[in-house]
C-alpha atoms as a PDB file:
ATOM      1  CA  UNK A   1     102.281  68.700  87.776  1.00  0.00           C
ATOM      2  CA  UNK A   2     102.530  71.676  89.736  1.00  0.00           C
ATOM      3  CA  UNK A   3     102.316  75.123  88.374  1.00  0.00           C
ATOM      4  CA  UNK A   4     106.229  76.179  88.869  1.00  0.00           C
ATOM      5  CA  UNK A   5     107.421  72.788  87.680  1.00  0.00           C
ATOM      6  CA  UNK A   6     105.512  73.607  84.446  1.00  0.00           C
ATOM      7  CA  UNK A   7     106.553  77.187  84.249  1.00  0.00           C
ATOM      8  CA  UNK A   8     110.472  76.271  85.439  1.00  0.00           C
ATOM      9  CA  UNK A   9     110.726  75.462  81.654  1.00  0.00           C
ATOM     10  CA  UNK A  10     112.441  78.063  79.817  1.00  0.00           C
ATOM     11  CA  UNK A  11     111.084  76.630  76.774  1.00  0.00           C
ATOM     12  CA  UNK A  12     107.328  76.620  77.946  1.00  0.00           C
ATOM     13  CA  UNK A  13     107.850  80.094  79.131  1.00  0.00           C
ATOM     14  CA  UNK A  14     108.734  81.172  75.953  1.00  0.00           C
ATOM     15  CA  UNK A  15     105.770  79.648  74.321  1.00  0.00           C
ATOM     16  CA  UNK A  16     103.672  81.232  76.941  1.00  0.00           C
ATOM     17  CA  UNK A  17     105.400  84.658  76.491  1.00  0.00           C
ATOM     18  CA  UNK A  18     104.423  84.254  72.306  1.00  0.00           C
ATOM     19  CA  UNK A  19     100.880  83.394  73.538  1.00  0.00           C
ATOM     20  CA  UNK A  20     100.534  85.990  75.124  1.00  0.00           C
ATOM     21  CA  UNK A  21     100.219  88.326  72.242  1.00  0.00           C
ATOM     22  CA  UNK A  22      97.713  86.127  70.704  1.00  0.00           C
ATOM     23  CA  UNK A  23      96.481  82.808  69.147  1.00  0.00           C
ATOM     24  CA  UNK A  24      99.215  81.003  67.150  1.00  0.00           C
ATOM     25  CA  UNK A  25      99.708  77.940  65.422  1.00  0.00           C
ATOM     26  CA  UNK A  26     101.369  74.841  66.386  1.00  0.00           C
ATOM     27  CA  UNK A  27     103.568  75.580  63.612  1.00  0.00           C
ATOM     28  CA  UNK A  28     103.903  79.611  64.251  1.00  0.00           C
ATOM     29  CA  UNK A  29     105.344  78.511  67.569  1.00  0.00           C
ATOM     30  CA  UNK A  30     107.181  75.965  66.389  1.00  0.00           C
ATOM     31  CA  UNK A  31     109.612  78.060  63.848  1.00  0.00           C
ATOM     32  CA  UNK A  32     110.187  80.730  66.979  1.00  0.00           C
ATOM     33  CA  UNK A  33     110.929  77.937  69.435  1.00  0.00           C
ATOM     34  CA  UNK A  34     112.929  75.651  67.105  1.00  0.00           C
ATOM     35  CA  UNK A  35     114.982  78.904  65.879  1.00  0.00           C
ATOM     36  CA  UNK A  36     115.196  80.129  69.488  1.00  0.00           C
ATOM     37  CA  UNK A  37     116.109  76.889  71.657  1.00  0.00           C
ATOM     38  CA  UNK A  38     117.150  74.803  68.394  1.00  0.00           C
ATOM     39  CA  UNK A  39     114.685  72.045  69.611  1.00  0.00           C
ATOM     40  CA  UNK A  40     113.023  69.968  67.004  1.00  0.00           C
ATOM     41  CA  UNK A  41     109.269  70.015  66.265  1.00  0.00           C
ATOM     42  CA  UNK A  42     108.436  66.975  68.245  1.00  0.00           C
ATOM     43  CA  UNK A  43     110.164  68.129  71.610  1.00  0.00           C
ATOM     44  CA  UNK A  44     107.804  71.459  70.861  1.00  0.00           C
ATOM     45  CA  UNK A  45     104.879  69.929  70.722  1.00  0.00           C
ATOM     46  CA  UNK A  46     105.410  68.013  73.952  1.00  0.00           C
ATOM     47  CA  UNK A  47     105.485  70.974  75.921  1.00  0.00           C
ATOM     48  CA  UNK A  48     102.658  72.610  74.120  1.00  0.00           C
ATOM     49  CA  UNK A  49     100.754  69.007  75.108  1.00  0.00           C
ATOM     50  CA  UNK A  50     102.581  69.817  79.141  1.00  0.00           C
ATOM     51  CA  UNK A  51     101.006  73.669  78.965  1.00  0.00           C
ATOM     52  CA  UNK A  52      97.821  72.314  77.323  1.00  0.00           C
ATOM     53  CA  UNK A  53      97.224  69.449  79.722  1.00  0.00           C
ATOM     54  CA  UNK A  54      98.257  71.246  82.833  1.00  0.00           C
ATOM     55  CA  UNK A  55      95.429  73.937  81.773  1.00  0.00           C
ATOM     56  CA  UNK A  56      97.875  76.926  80.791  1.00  0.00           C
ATOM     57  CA  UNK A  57      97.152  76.731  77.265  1.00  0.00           C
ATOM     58  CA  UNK A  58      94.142  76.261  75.860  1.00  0.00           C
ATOM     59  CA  UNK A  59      93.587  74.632  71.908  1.00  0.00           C
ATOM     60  CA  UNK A  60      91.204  74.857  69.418  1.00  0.00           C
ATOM     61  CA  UNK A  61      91.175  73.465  65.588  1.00  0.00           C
ATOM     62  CA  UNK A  62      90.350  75.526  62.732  1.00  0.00           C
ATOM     63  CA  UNK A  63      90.352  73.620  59.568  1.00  0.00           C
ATOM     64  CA  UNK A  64      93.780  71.582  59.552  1.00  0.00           C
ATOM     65  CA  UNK A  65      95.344  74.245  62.022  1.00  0.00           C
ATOM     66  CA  UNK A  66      95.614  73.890  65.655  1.00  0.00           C
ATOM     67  CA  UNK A  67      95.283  77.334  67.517  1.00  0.00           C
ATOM     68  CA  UNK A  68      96.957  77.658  70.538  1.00  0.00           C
ATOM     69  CA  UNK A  69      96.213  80.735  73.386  1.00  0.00           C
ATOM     70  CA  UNK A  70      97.325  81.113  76.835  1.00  0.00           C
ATOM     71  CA  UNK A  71      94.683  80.188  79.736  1.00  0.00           C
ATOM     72  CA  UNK A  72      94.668  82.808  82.587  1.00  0.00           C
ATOM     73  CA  UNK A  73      93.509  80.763  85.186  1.00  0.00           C
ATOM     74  CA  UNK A  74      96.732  78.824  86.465  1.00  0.00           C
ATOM     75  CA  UNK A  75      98.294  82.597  85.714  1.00  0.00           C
ATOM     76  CA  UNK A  76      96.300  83.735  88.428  1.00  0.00           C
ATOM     77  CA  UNK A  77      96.823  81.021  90.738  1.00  0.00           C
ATOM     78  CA  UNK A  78     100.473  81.619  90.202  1.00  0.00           C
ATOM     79  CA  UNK A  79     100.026  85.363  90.629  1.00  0.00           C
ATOM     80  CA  UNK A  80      97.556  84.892  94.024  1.00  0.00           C
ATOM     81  CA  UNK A  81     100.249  82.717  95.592  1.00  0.00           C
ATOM     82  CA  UNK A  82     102.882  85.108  95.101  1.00  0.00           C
ATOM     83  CA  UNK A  83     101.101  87.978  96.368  1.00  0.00           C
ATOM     84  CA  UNK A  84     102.448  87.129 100.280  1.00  0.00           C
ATOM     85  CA  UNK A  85     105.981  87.641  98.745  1.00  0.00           C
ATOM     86  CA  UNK A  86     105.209  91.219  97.099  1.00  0.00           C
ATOM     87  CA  UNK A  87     105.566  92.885 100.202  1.00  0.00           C
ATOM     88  CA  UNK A  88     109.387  91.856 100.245  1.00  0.00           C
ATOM     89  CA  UNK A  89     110.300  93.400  97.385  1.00  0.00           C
ATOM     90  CA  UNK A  90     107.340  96.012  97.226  1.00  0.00           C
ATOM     91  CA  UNK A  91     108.870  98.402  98.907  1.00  0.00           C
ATOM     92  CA  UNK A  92     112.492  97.981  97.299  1.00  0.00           C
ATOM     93  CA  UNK A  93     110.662  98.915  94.138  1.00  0.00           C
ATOM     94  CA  UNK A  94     109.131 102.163  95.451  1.00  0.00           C
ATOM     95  CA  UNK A  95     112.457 103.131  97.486  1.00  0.00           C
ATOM     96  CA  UNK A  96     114.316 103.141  94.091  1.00  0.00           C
ATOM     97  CA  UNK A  97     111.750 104.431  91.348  1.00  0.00           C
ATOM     98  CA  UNK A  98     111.794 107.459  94.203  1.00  0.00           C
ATOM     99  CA  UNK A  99     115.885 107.190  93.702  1.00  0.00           C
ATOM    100  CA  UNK A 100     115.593 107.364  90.105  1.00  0.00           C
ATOM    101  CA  UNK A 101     113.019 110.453  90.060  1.00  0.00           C
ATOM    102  CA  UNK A 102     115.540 111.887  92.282  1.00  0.00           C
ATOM    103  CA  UNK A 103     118.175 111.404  89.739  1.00  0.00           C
ATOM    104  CA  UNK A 104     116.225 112.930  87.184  1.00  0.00           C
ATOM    105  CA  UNK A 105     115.365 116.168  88.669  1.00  0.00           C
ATOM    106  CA  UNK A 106     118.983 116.613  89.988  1.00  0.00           C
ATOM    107  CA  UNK A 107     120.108 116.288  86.258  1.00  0.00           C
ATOM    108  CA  UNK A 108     117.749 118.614  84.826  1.00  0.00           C
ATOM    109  CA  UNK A 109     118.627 121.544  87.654  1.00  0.00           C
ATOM    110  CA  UNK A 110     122.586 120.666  87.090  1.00  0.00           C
ATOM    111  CA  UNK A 111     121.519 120.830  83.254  1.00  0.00           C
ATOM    112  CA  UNK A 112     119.563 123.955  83.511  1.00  0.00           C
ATOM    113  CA  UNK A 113     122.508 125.549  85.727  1.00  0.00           C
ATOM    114  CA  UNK A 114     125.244 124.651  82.765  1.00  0.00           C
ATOM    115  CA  UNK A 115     123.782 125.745  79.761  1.00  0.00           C
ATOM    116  CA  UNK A 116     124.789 129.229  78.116  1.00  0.00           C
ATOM    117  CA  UNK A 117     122.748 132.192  79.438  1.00  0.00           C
ATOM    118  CA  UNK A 118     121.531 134.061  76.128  1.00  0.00           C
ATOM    119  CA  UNK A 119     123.213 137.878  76.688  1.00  0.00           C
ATOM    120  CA  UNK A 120     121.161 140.801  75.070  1.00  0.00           C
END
């Protein structure tokens, strides 16, 4: 399966997205999933086995618990192959965070200009 057919998932972006701030059970990211996408636990753990199988999460027992984690490899595959596109939108980005500065400093002079002068 190819990376963006396995991240086109909403669902399996979401798990990935919970991964992301650590290990979790099966279970842990079953209750968020099942509450979030009203999926049952069965339909869960098939796209855990999808992200596991396809190498963007990783698994590891402890005890009776499974312990699921996100695998940065594919992540940077994904990442490397849409570095030729950054320079389309790249420059968008800097164009309006210099907009928004812009914005800013207009509003404090305009803000500074309006407020009562203290008379001695």
């Amino acid at each position: 399966m190819h990376a963006f057919d396995v991240l086109g998932d909403p669902v399996r972006r979401r798990i990935l997205e919970l991964l992301a701030d650590g290990e979790m059970t099966s279970g842990a990211v079953c209750e968020v999933v099942t509450d979030e996408f009203g999926i049952s636990q069965p339909a869960v753990s098939q796209h855990l086995k999808v992200l596991r199988e396809n190498g963007f999460a990783t698994v590891r027992p402890e005890g009776t618990r499974r312990l699921y984690a996100v695998n940065t490899e594919p992540l940077k595959d994904v990442d490397a192959w849409l570095d030729r596109f950054r320079r389309l939108w790249t420059p968008h980005l800097d164009a309006l965070a210099t907009e928004l500065a812009r914005g800013r400093r207009e509003r404090r002079l305009r803000d500074a200009d309006e407020s009562p002068r203290s008379t001695s």
